[in-house]
C-alpha atoms as a PDB file:
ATOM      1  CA  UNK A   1     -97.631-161.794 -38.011  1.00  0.00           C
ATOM      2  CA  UNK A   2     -99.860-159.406 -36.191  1.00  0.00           C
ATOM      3  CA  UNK A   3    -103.260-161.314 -35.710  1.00  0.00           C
ATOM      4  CA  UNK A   4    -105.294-158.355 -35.200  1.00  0.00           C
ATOM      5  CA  UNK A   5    -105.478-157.573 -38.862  1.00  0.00           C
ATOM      6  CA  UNK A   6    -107.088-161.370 -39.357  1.00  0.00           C
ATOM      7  CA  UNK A   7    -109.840-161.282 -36.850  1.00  0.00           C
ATOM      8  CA  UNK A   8    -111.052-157.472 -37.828  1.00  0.00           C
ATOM      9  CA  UNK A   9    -111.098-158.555 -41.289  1.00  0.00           C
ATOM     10  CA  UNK A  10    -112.505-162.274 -40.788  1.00  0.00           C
ATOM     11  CA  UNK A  11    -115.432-162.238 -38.005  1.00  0.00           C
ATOM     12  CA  UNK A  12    -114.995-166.220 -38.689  1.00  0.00           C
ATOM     13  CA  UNK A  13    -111.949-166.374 -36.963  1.00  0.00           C
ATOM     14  CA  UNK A  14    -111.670-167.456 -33.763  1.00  0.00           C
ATOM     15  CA  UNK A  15    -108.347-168.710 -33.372  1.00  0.00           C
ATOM     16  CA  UNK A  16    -105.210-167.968 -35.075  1.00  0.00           C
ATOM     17  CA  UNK A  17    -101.750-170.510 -34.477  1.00  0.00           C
ATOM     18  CA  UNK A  18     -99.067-169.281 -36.341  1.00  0.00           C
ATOM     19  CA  UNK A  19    -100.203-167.538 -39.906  1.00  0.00           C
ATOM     20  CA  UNK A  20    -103.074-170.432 -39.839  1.00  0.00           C
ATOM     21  CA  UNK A  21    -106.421-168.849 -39.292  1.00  0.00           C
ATOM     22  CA  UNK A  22    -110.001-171.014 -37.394  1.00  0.00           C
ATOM     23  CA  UNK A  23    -113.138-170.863 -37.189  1.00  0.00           C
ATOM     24  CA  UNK A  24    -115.464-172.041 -34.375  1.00  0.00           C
ATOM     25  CA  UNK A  25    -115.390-175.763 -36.111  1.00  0.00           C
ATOM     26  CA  UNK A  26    -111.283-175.256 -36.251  1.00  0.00           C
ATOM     27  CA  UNK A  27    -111.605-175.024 -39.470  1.00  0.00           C
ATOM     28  CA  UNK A  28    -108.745-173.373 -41.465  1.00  0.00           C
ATOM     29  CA  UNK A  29    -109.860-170.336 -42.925  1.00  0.00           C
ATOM     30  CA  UNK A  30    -108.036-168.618 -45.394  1.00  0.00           C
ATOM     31  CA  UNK A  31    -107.588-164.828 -45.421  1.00  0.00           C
ATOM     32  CA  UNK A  32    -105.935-162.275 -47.748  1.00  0.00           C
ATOM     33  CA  UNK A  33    -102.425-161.958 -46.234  1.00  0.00           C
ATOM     34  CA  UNK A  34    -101.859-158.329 -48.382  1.00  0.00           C
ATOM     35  CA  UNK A  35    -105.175-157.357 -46.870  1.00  0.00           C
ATOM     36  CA  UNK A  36    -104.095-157.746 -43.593  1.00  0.00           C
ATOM     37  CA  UNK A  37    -100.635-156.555 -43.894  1.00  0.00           C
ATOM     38  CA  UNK A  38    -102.737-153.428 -45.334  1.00  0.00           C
ATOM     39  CA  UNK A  39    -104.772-153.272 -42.650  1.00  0.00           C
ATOM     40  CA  UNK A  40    -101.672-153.747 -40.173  1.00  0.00           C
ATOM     41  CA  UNK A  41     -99.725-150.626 -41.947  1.00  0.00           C
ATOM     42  CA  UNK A  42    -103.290-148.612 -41.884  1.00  0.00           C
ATOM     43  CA  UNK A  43    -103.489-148.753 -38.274  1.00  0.00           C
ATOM     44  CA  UNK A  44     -99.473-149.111 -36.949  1.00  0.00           C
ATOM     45  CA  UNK A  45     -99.906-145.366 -35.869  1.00  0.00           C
ATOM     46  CA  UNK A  46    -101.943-146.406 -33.426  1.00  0.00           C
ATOM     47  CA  UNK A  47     -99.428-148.870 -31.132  1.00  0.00           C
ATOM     48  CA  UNK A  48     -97.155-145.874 -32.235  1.00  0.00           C
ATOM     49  CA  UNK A  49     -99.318-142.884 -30.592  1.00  0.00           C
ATOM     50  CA  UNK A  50     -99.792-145.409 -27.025  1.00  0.00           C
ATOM     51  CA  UNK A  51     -96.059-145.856 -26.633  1.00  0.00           C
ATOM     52  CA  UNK A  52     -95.492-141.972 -26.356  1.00  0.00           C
ATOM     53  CA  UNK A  53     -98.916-140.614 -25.031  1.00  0.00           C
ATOM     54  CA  UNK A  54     -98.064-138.414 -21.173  1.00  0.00           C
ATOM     55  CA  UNK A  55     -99.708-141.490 -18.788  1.00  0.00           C
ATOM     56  CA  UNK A  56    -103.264-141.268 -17.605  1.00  0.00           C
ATOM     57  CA  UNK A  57    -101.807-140.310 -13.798  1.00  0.00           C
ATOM     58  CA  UNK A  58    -100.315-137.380 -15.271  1.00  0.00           C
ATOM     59  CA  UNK A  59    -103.330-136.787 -16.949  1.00  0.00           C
ATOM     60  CA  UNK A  60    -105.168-136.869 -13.680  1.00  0.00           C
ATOM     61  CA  UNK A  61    -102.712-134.876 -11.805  1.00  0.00           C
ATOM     62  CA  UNK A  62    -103.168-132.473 -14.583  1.00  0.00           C
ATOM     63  CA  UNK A  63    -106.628-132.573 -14.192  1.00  0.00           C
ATOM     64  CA  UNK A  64    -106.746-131.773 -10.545  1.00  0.00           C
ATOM     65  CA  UNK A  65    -104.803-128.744 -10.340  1.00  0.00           C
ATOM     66  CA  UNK A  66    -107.078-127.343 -14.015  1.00  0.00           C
ATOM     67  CA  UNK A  67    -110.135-128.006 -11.417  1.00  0.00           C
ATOM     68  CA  UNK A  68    -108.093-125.949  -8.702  1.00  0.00           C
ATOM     69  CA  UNK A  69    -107.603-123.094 -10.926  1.00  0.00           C
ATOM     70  CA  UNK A  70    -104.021-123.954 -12.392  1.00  0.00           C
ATOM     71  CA  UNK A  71    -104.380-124.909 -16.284  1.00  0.00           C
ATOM     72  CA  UNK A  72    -100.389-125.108 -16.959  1.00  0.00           C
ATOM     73  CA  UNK A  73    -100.269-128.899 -16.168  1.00  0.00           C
ATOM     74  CA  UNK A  74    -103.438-129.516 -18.353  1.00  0.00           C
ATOM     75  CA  UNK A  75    -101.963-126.802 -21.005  1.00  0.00           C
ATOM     76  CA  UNK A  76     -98.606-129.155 -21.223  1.00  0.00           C
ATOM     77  CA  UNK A  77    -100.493-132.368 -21.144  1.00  0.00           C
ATOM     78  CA  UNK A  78    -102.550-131.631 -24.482  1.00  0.00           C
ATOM     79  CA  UNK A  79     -99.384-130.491 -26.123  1.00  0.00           C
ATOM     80  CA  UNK A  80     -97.472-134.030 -25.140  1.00  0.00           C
ATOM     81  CA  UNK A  81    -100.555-135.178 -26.828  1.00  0.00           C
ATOM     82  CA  UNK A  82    -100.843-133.058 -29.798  1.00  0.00           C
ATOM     83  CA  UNK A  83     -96.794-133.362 -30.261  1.00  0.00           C
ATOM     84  CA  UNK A  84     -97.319-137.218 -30.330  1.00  0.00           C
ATOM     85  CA  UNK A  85    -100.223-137.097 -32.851  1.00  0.00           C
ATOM     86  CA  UNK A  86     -98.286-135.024 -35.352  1.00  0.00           C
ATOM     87  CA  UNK A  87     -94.944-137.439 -34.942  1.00  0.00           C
ATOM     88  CA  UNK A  88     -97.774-140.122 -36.036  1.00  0.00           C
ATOM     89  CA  UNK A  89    -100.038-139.084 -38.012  1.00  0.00           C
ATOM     90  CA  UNK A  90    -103.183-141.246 -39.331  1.00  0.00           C
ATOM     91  CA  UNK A  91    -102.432-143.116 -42.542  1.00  0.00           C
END
């Protein structure tokens, strides 16, 4: 299970071992499982979009040579980007 989903939607948790949330005390605390999977399928696109975003150096090489004058670098950059937010879309 992806723990993210239980400590956005539980502020209590602080520790999670298997599908067994804790609190501070280590305390079990239970959580909505279908909540969480919900909130794991909202958000998926995310982890999605980072896997196939153009890197941050070709950002900044694209970056350099806009600043010098030369926007085709920059120009292909934002379409990478724009290609990989349409292939993933927000839920």
């Amino acid at each position: 299970m992806n723990h993210e989903g239980i400590y956005k939607l539980n502020p209590s948790v602080v520790t999670v071992r298997g599908d067994v949330a804790y609190d501070a005390n280590n305390n079990i605390v239970e959580y909505d499982k279908a909540a969480v999977d919900a909130y794991i399928a909202a958000n998926a696109y995310k982890s999605k979009r980072a896997a196939e975003y153009p890197s941050l150096a070709d950002f900044a090489d694209a970056y350099y040579w806009a600043q010098n004058g030369d926007d085709t670098k920059m120009t292909a950059y934002i379409e990478k980007c724009e290609a990989v937010k349409t292939k993933y879309p927000k839920s």
